[in-house]
Protein backbone atom coordinates (compact mmCIF):
# COMPACT_ATOMS: atom_id res chain seq x y z
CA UNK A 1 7.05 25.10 -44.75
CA UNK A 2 7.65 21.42 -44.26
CA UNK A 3 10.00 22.45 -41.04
CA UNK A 4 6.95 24.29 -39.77
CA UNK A 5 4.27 21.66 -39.92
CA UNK A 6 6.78 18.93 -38.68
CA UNK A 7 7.36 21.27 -35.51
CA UNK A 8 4.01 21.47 -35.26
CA UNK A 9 3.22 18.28 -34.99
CA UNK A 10 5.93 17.14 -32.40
CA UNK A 11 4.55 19.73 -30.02
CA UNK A 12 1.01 18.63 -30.90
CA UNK A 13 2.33 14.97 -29.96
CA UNK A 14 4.34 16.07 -27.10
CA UNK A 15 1.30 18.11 -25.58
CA UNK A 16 -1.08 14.64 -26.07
CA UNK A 17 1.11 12.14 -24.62
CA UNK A 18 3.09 14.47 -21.86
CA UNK A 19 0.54 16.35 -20.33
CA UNK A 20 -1.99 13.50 -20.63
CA UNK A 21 -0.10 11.26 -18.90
CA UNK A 22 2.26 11.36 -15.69
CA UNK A 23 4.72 11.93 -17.51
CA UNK A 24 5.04 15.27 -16.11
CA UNK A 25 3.58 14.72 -12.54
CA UNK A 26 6.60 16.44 -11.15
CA UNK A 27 4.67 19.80 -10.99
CA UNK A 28 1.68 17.74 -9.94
CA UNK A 29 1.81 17.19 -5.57
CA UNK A 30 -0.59 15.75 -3.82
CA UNK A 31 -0.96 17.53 -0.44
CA UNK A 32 -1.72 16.11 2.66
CA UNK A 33 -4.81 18.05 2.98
CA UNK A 34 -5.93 16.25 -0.37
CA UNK A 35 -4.99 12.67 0.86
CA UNK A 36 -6.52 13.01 4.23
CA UNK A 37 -10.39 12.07 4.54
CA UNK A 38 -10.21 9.74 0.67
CA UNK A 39 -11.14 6.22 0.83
CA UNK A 40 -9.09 3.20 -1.21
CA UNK A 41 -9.75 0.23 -2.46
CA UNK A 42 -6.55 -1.34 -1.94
CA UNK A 43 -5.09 -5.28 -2.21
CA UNK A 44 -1.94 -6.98 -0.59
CA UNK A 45 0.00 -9.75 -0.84
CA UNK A 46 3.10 -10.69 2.20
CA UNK A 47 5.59 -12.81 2.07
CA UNK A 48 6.78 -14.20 5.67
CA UNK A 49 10.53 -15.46 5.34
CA UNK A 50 12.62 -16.70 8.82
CA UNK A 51 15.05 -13.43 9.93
CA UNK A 52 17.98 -15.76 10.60
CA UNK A 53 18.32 -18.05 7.31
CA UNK A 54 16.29 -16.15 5.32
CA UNK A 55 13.82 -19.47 4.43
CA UNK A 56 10.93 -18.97 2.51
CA UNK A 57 7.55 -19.53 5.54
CA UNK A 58 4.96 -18.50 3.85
CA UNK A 59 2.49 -15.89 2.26
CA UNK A 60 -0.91 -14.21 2.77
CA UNK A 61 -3.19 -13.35 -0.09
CA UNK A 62 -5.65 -10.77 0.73
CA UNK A 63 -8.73 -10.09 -1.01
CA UNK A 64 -10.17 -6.14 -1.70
CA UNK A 65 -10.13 -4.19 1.08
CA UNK A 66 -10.41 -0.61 2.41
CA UNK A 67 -7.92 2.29 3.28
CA UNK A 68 -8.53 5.29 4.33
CA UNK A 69 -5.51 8.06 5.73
CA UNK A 70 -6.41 10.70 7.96
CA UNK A 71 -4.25 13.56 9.09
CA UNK A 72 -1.70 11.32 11.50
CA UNK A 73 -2.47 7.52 10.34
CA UNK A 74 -3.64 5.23 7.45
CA UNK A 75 -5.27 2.40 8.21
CA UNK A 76 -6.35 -0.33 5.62
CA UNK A 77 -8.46 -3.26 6.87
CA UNK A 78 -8.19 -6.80 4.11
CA UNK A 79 -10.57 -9.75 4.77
CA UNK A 80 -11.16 -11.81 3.87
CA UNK A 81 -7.61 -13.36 3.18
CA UNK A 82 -5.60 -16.48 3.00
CA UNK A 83 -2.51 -17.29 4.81
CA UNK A 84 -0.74 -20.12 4.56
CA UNK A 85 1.58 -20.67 7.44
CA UNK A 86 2.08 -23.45 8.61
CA UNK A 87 -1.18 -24.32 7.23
CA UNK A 88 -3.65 -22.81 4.91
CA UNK A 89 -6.41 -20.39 6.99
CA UNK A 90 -9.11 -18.91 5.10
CA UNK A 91 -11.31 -15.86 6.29
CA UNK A 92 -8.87 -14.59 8.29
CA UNK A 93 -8.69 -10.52 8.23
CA UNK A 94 -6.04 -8.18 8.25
CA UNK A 95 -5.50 -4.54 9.90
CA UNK A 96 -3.29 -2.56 9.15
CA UNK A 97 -1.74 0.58 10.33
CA UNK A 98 0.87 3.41 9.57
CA UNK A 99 1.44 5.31 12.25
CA UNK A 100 3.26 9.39 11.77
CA UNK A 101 3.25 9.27 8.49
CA UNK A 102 4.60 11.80 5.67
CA UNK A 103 4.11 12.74 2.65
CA UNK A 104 6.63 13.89 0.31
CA UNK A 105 6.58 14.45 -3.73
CA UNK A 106 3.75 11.78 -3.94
CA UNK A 107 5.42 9.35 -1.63
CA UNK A 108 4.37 8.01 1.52
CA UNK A 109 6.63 7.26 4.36
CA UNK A 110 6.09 5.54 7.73
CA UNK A 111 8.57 4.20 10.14
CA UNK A 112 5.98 2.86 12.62
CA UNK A 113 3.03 1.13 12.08
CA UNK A 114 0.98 -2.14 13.79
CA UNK A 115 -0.73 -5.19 12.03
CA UNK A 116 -3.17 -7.91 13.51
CA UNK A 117 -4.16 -10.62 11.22
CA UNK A 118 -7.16 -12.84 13.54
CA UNK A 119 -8.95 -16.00 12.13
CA UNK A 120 -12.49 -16.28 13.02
CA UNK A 121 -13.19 -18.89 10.27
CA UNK A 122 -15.31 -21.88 11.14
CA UNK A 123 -12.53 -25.09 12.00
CA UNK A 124 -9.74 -23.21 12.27
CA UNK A 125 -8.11 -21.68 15.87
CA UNK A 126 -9.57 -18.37 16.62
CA UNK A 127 -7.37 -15.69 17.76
CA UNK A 128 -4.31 -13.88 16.39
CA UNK A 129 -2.54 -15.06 13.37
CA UNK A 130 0.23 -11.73 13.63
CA UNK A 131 0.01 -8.99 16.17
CA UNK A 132 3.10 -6.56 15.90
CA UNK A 133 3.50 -3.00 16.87
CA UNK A 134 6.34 -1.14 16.40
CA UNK A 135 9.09 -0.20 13.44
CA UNK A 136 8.08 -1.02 10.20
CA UNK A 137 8.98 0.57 6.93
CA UNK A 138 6.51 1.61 4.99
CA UNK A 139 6.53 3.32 1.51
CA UNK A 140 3.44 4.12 -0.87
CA UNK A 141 4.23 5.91 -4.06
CA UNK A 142 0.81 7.49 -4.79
CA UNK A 143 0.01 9.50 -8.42
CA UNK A 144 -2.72 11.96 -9.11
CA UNK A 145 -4.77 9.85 -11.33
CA UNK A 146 -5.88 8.18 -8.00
CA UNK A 147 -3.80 5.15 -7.25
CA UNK A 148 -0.69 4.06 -5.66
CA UNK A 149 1.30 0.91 -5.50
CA UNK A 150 4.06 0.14 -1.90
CA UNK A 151 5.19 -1.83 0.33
CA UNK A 152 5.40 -2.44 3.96
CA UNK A 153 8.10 -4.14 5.35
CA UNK A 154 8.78 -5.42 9.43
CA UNK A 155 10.80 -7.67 11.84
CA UNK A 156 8.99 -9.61 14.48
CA UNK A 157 11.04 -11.00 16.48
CA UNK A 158 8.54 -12.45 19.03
CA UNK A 159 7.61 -15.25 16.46
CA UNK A 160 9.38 -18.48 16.46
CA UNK A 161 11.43 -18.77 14.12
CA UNK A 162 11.88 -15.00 13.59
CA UNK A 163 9.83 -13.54 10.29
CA UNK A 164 10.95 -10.96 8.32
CA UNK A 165 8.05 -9.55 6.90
CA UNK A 166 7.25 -8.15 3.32
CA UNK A 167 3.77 -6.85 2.21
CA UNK A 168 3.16 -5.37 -1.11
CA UNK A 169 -0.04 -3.15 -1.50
CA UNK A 170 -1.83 -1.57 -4.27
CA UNK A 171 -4.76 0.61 -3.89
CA UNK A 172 -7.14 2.87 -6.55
CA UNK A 173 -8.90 5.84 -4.80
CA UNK A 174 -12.92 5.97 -4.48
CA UNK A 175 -13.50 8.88 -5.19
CA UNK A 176 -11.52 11.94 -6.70
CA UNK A 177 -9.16 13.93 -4.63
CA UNK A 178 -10.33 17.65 -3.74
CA UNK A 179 -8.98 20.68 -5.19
CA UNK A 180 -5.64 22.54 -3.45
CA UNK A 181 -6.79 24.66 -1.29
């Protein structure tokens, strides 16, 4: 009888903890058709380091912003942030894209993408902080309770010195995704 109960209450555990959690979100995909259309909140944090030595430039701290992935693009807009290369710049804001993306067992992939960062804050130079278009690789690793964590990663080498760039995001959805269709 003893064997009994004690079964019973490692399935009774295993059902709580397992199939409350992600724990077994393998059978759980999210679908394009669920992503497209939802709205994040979503926060990022870069780190700018020279392609060439590999020196340390500087970072950008953005404040809550908003995401939102359609059927061939994400885009995620932060502002306003701080950057602080060569000098700190405050109310700057960032836009971000991934361009062609897929989506693949809850991950994310994009191999092109653009970002413009622009400072319109009062005493500091208007105008373009980072524009780049082109390859970029991006990877978002997205769960069905609603959030995601990634990171974005690109070369420009039309900056002096050369950045290698590395920009981690996290995001929590706004609303709840829709059911598979």
């Amino acid at each position: 009888m003893k064997k009994v109960v004690s079964l019973l209450m490692i399935c009774l555990l295993v059902s709580v903890f397992c199939l409350g959690s992600d724990a077994l979100a393998g059978k759980k995909k999210l679908t394009k058709a669920q992503l497209v259309g939802t709205e994040w909140e979503i926060e990022g944090t870069g780190k700018y380091y020279d392609c060439e030595s590999g020196d340390y430039l500087g970072s950008m701290v953005g404040a809550v912003g908003l995401a939102v992935f359609e059927e061939l693009d994400a885009v995620g807009t932060i502002a306003p942030m701080v950057v602080t290369f060569p000098g700190v710049i405050v109310g700057s804001s960032g836009i971000f894209t991934l361009d062609d993306y897929t989506l693949k067992a809850n991950i994310l992939r994009s191999t092109n993408g653009s970002i413009e960062i622009t400072s319109p804050a009062p005493g500091a130079d208007p105008g373009d902080i980072e524009d780049y278009s082109g390859a970029m690789e991006s990877v978002l690793k997205f769960t069905k309770k609603g959030t995601f964590t990634g990171t974005v990663k690109y070369t420009n080498p039309d900056k002096d010195p050369c950045e290698a760039n590395v920009i981690k995001f996290s995001g929590k959805m706004l609303d709840k995704f829709p059911p598979d269709e």
